[in-house]
N, C-alpha and C. Protein backbone atom coordinates (compact mmCIF):
# COMPACT_ATOMS: atom_id res chain seq x y z
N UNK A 1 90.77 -56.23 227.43
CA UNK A 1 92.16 -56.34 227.78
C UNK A 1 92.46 -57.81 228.06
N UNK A 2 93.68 -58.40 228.08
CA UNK A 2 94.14 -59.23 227.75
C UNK A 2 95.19 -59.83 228.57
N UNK A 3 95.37 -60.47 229.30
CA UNK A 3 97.08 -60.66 230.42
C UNK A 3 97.24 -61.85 230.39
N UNK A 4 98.20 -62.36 230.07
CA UNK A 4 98.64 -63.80 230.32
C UNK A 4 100.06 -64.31 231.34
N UNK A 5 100.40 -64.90 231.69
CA UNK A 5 101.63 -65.16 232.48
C UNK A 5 102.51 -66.64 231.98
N UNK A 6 101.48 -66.82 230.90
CA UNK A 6 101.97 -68.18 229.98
C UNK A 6 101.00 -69.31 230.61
N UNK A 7 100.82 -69.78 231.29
CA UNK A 7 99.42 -70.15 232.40
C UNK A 7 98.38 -70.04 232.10
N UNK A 8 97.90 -68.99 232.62
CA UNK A 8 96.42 -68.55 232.38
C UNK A 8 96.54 -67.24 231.78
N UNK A 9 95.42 -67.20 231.03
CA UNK A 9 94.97 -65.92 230.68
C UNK A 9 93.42 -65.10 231.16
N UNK A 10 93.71 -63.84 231.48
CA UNK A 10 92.27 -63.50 231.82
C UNK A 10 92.38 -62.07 230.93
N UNK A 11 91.18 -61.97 230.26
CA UNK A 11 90.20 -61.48 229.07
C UNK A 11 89.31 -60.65 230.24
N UNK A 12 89.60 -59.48 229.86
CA UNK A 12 88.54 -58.42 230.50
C UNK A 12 87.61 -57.71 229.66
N UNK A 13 86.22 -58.14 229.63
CA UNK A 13 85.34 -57.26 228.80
C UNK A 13 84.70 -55.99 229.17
N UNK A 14 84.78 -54.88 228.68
CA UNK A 14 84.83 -53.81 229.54
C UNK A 14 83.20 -53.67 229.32
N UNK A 15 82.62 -53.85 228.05
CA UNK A 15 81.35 -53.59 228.58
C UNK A 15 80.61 -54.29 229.14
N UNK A 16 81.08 -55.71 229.51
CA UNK A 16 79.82 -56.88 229.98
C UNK A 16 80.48 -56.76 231.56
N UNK A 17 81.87 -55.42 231.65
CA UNK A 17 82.21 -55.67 233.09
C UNK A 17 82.63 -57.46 233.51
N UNK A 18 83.12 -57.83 233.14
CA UNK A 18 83.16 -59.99 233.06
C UNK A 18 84.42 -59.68 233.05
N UNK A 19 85.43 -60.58 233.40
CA UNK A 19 86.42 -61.25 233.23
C UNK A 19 86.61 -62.87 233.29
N UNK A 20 87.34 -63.29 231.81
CA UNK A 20 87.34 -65.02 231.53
C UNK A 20 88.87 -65.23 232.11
N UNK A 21 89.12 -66.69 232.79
CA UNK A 21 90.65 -67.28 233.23
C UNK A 21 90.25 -68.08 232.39
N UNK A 22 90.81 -68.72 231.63
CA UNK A 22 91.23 -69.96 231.11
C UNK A 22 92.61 -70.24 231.21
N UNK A 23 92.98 -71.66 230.92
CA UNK A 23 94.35 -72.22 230.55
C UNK A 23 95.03 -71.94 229.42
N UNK A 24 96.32 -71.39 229.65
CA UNK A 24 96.97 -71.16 228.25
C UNK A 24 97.71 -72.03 228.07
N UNK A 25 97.75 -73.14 228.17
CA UNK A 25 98.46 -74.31 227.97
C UNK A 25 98.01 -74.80 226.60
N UNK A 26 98.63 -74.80 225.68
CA UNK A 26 98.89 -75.49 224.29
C UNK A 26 98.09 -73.94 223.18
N UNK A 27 98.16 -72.55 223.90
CA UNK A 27 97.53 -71.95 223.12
C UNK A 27 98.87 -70.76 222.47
N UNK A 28 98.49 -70.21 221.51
CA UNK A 28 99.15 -68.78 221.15
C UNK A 28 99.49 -67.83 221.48
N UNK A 29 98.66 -67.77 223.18
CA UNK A 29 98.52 -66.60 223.29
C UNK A 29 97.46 -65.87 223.02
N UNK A 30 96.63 -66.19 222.33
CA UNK A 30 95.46 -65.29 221.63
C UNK A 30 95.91 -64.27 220.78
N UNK A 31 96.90 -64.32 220.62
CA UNK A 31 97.30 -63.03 219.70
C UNK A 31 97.07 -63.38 217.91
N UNK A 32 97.37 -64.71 217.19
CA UNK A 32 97.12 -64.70 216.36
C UNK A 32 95.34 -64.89 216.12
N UNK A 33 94.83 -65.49 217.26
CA UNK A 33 92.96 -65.33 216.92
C UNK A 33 92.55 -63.30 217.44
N UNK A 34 93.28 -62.88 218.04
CA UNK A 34 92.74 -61.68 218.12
C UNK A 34 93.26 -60.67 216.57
N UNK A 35 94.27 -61.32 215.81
CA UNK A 35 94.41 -60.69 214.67
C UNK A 35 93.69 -60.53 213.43
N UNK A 36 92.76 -61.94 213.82
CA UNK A 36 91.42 -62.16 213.07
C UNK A 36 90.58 -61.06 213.16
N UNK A 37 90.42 -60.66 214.52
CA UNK A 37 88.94 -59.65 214.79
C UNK A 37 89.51 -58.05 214.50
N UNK A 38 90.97 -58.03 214.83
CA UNK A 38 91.76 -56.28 214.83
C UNK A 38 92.56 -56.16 213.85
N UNK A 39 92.96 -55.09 213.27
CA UNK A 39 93.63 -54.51 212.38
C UNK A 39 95.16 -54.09 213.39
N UNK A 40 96.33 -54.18 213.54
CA UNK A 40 97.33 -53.40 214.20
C UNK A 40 97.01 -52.01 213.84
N UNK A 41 96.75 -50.90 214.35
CA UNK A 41 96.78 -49.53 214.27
C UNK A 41 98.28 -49.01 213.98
N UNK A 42 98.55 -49.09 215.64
CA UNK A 42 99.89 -48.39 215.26
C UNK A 42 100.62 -48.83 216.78
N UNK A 43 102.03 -48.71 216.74
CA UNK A 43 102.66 -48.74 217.74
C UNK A 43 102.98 -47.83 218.92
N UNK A 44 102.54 -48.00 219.86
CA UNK A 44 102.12 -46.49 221.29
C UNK A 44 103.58 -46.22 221.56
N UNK A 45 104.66 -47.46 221.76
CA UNK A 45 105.66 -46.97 222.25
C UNK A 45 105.86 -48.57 223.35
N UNK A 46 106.73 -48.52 224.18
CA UNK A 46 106.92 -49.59 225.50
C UNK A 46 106.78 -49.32 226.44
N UNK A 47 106.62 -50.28 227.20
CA UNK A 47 106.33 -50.11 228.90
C UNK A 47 106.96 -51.64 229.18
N UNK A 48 107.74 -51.19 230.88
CA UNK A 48 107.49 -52.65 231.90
C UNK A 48 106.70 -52.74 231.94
N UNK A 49 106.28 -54.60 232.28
CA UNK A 49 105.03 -55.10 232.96
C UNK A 49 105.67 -56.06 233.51
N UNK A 50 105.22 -56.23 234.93
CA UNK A 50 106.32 -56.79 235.64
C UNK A 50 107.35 -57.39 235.76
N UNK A 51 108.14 -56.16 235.69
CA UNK A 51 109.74 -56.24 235.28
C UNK A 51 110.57 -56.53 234.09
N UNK A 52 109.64 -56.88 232.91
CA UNK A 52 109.55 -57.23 231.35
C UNK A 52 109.42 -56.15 230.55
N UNK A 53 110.41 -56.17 229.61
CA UNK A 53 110.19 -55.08 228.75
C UNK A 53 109.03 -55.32 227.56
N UNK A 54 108.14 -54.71 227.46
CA UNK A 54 107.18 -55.11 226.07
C UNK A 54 106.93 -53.48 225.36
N UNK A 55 106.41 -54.73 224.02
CA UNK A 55 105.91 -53.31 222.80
C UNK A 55 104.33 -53.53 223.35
N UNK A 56 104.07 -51.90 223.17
CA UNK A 56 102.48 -51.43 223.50
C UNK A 56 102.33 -51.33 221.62
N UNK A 57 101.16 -52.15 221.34
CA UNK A 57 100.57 -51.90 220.17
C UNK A 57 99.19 -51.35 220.20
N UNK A 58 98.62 -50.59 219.43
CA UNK A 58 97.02 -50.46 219.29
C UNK A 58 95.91 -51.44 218.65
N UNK A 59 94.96 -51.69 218.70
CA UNK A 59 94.21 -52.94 217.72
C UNK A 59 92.94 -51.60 217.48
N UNK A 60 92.87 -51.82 216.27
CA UNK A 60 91.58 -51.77 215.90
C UNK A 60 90.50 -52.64 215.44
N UNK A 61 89.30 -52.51 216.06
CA UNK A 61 88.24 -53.49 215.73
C UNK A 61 87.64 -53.47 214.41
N UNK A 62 88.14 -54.75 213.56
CA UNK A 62 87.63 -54.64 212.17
C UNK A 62 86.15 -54.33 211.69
N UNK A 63 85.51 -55.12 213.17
CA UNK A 63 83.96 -54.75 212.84
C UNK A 63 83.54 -53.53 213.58
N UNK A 64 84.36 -52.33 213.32
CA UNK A 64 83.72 -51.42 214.09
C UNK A 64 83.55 -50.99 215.70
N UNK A 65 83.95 -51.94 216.62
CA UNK A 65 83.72 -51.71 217.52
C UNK A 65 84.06 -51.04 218.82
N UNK A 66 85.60 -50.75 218.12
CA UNK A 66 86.44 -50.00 218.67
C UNK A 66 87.62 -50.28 218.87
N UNK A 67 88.70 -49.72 219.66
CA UNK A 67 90.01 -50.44 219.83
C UNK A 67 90.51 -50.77 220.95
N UNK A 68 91.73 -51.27 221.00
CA UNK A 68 92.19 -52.06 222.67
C UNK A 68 93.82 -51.97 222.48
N UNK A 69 94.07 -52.76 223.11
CA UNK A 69 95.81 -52.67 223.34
C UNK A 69 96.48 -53.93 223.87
N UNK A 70 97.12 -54.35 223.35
CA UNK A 70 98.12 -55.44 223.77
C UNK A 70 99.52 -55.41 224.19
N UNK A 71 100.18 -56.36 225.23
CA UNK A 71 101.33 -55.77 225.48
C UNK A 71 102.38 -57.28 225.00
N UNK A 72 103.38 -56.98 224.43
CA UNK A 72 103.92 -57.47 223.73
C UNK A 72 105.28 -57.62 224.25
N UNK A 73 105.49 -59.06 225.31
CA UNK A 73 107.11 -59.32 225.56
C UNK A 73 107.94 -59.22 224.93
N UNK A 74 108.87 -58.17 224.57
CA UNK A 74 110.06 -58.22 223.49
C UNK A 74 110.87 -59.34 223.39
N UNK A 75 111.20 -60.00 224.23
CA UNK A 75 111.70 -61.50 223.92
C UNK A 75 110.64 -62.32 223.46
């Protein structure tokens, strides 16, 4: 999983249990390098996230590894 606030981002790996902060200053977002590793599945539908409207998408892992979810500020 994935959260950013435009700032930082922290990357949760669910099986190493880890979470990374880095700076998102001068980055994408990670969304176009995570398009490298996932396929878009399909669209879940929306949700707030704090107080923001976003699209819930699915990712699938190209190499097999499974899938995840991103949340997507509509603005």
């Amino acid at each position: 999983m994935t959260v950013s606030n435009g700032k930082k981002i922290w990357t949760y790996d669910e099986r190493a249990n880890v979470v990374h902060v880095e700076n998102a200053t001068g980055k994408a977002l990670d969304f176009i390098e995570a398009l490298k590793l996932y396929d878009v599945k399909h669209q879940l539908g929306s949700e707030e996230i704090a107080g923001r409207d976003c699209y819930v998408i699915e990712l699938k892992s190209k190499s097999g590894l499974g899938t995840g979810k991103r949340w997507i500020d509509k603005q």
